[in-house]
PDB file of N, CA and C in Angstrom:
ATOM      1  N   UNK A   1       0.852  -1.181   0.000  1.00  0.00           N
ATOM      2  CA  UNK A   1       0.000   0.000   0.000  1.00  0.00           C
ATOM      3  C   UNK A   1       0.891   1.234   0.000  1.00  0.00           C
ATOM      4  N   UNK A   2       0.394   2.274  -0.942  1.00  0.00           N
ATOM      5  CA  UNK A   2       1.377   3.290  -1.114  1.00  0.00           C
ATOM      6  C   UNK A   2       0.925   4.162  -0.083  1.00  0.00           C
ATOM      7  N   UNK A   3       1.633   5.045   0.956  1.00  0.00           N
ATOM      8  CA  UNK A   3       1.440   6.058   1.674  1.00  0.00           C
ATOM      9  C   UNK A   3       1.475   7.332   1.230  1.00  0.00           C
ATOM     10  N   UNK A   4       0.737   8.169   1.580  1.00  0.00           N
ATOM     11  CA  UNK A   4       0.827   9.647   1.384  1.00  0.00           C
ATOM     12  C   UNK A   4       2.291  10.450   2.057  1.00  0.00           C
ATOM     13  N   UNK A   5       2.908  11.079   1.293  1.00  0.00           N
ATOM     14  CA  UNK A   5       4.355  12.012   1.540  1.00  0.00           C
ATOM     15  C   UNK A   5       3.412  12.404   2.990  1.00  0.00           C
ATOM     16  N   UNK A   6       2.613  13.128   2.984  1.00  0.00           N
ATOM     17  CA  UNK A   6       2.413  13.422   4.112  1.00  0.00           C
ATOM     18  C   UNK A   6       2.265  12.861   5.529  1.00  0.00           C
ATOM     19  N   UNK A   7       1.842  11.834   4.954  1.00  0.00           N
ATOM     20  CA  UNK A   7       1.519  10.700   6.460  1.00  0.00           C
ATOM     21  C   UNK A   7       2.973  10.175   6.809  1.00  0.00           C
ATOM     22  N   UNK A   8       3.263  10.020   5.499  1.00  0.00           N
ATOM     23  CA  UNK A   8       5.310   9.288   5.835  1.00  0.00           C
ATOM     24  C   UNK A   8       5.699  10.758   6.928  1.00  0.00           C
ATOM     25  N   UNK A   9       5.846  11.862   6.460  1.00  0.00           N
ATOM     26  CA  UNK A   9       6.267  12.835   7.615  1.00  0.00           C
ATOM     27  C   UNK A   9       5.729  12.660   8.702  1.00  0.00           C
ATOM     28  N   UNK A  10       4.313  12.761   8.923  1.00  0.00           N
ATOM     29  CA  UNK A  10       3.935  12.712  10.222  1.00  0.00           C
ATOM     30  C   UNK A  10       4.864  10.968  11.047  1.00  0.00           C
ATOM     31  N   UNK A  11       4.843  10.029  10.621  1.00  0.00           N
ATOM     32  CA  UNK A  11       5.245   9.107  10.874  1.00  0.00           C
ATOM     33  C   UNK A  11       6.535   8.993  11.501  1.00  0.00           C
ATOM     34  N   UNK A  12       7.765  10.167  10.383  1.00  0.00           N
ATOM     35  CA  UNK A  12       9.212  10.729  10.487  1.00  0.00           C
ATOM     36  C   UNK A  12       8.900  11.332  12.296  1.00  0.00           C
ATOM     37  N   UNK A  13       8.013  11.861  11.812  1.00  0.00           N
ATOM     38  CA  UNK A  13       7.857  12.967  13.353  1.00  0.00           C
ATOM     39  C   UNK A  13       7.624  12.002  14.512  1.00  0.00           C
ATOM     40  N   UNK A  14       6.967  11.460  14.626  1.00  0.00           N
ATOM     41  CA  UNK A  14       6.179  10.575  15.532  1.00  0.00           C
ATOM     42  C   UNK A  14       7.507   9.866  16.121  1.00  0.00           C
ATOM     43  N   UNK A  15       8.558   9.339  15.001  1.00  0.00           N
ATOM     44  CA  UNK A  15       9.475   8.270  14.840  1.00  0.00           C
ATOM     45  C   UNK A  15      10.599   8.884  15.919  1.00  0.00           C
ATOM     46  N   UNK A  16      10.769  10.361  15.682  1.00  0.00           N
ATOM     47  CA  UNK A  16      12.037  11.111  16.318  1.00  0.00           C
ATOM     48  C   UNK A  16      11.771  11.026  17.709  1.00  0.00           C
ATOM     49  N   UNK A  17       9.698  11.518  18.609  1.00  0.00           N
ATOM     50  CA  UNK A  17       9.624  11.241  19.717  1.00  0.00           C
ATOM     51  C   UNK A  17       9.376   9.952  20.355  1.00  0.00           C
ATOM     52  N   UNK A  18       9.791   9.009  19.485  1.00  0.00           N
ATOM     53  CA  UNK A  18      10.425   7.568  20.175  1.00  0.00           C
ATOM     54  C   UNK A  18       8.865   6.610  19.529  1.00  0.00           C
ATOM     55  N   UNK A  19       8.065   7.222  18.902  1.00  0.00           N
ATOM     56  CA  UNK A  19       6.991   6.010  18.575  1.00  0.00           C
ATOM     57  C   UNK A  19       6.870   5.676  17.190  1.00  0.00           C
ATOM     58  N   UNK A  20       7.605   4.782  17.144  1.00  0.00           N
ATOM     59  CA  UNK A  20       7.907   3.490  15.495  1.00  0.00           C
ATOM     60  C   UNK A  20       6.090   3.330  15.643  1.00  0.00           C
ATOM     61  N   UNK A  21       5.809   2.753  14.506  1.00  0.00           N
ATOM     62  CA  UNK A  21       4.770   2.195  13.760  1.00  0.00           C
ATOM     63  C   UNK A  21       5.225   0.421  13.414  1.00  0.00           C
ATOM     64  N   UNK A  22       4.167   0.053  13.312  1.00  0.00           N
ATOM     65  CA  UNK A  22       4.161  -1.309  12.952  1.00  0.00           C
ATOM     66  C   UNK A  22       3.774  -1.573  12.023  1.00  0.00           C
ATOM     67  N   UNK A  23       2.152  -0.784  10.990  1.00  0.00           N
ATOM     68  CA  UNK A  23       1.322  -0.976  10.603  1.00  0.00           C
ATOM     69  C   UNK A  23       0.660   0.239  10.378  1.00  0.00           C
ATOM     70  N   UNK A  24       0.008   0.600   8.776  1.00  0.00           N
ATOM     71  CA  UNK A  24      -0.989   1.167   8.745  1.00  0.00           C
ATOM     72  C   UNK A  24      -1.917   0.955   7.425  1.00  0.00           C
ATOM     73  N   UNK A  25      -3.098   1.219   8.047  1.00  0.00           N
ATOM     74  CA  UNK A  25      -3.833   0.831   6.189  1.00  0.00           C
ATOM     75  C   UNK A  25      -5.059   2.413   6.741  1.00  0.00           C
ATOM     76  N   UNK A  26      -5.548   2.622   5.322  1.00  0.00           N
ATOM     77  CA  UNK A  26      -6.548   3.359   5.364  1.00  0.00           C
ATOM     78  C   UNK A  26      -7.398   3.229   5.737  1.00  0.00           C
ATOM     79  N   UNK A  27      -8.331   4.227   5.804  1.00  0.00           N
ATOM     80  CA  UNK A  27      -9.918   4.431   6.409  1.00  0.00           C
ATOM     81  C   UNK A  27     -10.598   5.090   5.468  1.00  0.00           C
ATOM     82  N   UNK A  28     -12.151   5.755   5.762  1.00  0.00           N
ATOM     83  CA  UNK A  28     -12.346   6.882   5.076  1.00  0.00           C
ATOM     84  C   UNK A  28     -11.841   8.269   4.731  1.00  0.00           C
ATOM     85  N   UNK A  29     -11.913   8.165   3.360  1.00  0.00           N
ATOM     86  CA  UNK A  29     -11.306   9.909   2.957  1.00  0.00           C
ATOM     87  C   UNK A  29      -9.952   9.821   3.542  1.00  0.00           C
ATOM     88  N   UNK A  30      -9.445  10.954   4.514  1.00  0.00           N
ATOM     89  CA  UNK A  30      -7.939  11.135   4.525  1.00  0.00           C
ATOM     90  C   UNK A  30      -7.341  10.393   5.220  1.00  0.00           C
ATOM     91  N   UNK A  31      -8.002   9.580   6.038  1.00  0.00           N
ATOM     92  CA  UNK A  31      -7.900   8.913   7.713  1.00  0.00           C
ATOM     93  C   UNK A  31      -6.888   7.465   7.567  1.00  0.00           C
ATOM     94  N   UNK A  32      -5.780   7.555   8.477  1.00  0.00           N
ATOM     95  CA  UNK A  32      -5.661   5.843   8.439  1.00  0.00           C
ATOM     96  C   UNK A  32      -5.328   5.447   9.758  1.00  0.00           C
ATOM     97  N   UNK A  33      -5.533   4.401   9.916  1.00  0.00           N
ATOM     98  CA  UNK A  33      -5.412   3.710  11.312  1.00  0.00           C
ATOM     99  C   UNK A  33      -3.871   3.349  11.512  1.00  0.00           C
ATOM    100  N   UNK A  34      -3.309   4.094  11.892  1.00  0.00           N
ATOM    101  CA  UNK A  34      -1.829   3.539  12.054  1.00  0.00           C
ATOM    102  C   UNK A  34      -1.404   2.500  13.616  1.00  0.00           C
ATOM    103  N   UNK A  35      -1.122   1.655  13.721  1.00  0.00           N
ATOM    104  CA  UNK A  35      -0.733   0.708  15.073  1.00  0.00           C
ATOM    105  C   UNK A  35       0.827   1.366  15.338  1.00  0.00           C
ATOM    106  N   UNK A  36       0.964   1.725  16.651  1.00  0.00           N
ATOM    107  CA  UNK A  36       2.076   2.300  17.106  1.00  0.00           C
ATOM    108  C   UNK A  36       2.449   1.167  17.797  1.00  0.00           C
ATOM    109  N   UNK A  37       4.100   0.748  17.938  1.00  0.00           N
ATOM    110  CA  UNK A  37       4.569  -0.310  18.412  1.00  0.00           C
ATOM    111  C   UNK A  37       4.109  -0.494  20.132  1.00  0.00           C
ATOM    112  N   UNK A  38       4.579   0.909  20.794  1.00  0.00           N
ATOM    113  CA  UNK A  38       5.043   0.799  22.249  1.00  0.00           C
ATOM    114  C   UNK A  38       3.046   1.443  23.096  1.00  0.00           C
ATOM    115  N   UNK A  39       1.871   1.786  21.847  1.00  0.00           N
ATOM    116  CA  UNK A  39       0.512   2.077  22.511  1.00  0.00           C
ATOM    117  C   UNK A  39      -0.421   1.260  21.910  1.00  0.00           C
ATOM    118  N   UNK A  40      -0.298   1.196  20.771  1.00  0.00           N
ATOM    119  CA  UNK A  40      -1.297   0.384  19.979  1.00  0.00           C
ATOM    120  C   UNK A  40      -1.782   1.317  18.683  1.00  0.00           C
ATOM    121  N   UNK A  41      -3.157   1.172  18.296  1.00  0.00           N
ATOM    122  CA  UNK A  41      -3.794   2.190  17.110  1.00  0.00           C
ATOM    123  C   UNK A  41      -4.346   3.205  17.494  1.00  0.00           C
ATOM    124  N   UNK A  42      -4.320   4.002  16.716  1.00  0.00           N
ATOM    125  CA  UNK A  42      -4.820   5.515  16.779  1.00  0.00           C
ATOM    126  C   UNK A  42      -4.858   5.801  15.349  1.00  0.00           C
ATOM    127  N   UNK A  43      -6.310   6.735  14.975  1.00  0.00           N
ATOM    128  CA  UNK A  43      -6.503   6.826  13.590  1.00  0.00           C
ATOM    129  C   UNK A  43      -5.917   8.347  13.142  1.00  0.00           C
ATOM    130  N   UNK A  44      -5.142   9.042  12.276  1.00  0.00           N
ATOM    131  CA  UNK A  44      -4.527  10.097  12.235  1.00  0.00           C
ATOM    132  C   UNK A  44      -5.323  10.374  10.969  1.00  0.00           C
ATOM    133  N   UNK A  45      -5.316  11.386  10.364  1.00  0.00           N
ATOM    134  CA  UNK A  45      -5.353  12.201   8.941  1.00  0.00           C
ATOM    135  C   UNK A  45      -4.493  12.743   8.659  1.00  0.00           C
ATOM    136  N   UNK A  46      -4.040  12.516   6.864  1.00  0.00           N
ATOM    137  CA  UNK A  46      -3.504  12.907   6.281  1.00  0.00           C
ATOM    138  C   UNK A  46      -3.343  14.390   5.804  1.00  0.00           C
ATOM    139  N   UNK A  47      -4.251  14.987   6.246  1.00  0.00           N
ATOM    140  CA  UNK A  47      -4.763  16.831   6.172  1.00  0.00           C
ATOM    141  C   UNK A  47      -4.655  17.313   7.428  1.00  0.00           C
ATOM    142  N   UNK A  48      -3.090  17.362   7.353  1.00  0.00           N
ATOM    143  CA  UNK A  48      -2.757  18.135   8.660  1.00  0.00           C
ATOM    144  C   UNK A  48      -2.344  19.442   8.076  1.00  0.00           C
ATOM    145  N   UNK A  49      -2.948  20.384   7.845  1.00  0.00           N
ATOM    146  CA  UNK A  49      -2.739  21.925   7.577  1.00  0.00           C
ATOM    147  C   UNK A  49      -1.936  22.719   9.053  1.00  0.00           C
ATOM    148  N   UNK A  50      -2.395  22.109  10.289  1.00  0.00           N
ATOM    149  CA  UNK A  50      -2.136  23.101  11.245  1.00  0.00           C
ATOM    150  C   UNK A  50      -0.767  21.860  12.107  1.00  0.00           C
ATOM    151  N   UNK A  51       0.497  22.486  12.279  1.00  0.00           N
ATOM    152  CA  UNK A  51       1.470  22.058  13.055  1.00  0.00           C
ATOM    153  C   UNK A  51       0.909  21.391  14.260  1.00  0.00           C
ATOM    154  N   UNK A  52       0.122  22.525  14.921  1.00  0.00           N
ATOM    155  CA  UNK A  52      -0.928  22.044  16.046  1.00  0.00           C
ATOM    156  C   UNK A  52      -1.187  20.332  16.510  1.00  0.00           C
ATOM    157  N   UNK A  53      -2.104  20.328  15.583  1.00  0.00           N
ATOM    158  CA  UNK A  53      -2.376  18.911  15.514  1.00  0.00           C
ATOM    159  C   UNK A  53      -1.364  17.738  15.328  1.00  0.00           C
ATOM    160  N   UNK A  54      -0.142  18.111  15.041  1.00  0.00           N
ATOM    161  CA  UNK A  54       0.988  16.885  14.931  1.00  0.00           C
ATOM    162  C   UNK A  54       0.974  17.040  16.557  1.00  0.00           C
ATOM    163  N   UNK A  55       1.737  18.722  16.995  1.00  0.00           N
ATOM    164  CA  UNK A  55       1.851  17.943  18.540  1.00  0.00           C
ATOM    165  C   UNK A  55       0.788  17.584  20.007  1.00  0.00           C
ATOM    166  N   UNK A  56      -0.805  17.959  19.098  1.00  0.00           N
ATOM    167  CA  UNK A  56      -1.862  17.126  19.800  1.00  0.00           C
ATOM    168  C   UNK A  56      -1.384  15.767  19.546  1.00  0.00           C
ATOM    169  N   UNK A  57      -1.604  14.998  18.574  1.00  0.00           N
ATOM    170  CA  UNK A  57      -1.708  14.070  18.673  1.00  0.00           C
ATOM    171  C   UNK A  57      -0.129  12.979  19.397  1.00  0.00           C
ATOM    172  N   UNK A  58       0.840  14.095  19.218  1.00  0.00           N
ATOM    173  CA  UNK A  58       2.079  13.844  20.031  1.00  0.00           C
ATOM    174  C   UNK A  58       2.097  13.453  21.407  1.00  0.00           C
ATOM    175  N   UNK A  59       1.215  14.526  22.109  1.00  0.00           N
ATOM    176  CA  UNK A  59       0.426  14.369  23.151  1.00  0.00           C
ATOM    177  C   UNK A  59      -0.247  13.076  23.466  1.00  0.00           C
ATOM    178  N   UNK A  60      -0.848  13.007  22.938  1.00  0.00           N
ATOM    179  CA  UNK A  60      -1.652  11.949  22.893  1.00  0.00           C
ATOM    180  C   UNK A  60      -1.193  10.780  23.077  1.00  0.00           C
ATOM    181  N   UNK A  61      -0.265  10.445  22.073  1.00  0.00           N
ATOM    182  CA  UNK A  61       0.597   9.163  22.161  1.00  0.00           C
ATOM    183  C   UNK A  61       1.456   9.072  23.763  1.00  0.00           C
ATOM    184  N   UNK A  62       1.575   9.892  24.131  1.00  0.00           N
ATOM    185  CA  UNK A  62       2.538  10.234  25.194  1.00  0.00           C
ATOM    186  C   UNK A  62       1.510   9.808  26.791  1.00  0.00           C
ATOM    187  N   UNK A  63       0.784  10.297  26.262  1.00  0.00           N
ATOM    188  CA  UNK A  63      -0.373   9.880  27.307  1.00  0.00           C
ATOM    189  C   UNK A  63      -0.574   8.314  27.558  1.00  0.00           C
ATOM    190  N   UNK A  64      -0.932   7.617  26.212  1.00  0.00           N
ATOM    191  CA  UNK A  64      -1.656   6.598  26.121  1.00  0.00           C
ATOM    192  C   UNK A  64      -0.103   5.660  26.873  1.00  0.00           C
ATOM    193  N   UNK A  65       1.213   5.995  26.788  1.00  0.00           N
ATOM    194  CA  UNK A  65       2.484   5.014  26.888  1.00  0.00           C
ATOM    195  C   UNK A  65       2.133   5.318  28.295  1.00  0.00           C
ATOM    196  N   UNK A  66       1.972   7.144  28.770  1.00  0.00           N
ATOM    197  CA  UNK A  66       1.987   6.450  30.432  1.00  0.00           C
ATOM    198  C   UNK A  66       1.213   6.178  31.405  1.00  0.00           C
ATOM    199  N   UNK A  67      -0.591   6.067  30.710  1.00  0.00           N
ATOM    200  CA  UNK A  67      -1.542   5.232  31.153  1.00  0.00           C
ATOM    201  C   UNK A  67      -0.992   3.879  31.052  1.00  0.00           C
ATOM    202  N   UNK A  68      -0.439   3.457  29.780  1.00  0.00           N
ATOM    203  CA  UNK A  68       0.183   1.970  30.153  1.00  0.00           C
ATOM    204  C   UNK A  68       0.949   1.610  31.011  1.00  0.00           C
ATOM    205  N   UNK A  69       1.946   2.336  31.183  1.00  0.00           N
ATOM    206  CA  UNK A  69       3.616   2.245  31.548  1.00  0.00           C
ATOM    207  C   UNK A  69       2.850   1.932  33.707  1.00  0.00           C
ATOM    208  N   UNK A  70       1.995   2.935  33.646  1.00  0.00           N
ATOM    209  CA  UNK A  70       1.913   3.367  35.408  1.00  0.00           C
ATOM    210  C   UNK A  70       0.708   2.111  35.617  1.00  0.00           C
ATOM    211  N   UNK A  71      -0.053   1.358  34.634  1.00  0.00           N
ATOM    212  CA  UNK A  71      -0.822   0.307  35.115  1.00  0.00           C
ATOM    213  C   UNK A  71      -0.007  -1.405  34.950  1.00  0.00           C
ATOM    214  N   UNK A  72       1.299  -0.748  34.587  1.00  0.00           N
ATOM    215  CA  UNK A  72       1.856  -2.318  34.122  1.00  0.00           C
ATOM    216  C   UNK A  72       1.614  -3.114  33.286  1.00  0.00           C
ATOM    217  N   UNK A  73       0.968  -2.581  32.120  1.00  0.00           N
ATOM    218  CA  UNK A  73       0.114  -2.762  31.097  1.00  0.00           C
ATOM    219  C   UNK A  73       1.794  -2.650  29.846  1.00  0.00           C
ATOM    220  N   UNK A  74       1.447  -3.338  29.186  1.00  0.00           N
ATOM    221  CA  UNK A  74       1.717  -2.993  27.795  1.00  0.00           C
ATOM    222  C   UNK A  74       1.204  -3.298  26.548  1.00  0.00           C
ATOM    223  N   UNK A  75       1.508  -2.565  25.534  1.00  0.00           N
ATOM    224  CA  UNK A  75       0.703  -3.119  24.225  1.00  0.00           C
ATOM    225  C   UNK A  75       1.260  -4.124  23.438  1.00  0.00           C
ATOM    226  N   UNK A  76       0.802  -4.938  23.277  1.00  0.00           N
ATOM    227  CA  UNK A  76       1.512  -6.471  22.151  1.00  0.00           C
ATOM    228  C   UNK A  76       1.001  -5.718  21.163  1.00  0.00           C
ATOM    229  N   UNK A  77       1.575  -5.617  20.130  1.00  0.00           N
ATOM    230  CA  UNK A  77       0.923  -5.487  18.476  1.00  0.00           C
ATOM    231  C   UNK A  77       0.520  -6.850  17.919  1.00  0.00           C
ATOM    232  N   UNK A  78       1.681  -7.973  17.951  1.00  0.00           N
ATOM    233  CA  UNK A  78       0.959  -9.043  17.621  1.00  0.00           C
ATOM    234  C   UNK A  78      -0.214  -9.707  17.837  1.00  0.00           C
ATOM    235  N   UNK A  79      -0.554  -8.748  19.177  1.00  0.00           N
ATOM    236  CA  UNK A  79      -1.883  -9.782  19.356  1.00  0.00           C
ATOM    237  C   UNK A  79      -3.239  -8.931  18.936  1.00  0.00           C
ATOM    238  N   UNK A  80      -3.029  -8.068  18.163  1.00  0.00           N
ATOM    239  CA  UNK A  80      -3.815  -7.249  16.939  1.00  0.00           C
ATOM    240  C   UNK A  80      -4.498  -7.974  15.661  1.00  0.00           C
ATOM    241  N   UNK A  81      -3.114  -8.975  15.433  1.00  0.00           N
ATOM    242  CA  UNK A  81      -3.543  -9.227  14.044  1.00  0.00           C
ATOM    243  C   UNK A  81      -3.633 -10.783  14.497  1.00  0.00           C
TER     244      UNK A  81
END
């Protein structure tokens, strides 16, 4: 599946604050469900006009590792598919 230049950046970005990808396929319109190695999935869009929203959703990811991290929880990706 070919990715959008844009989603590959957001991905680059994501990659530098420590969260690799495993996996992603599309959704509707701009949307794809990407599986992050160290939280799991989260659906992003490809129509990111505003910087903003990269480091919401930066946020976000950051959150979800230390709701895991502080319940002793972690995410398997393999056991996704």
């Amino acid at each position: 599946m070919k990715m959008p230049s844009k989603l590959r950046e957001q991905l680059a970005f994501y990659d530098k604050a420590g969260f690799t990808f495993s996996s992603a396929e599309p959704r509707k319109g701009s949307h794809w469900l990407v599986v992050f190695d160290k939280v799991g999935p989260m659906v992003v869009t490809t129509n990111v006009g505003d910087p903003r929203s990269l480091k919401n959703n930066l946020g976000e990811l950051r959150r979800r590792e230390r709701r895991l991290t502080q319940h002793g929880q972690g995410f398997d990706a393999v056991a996704m598919h």
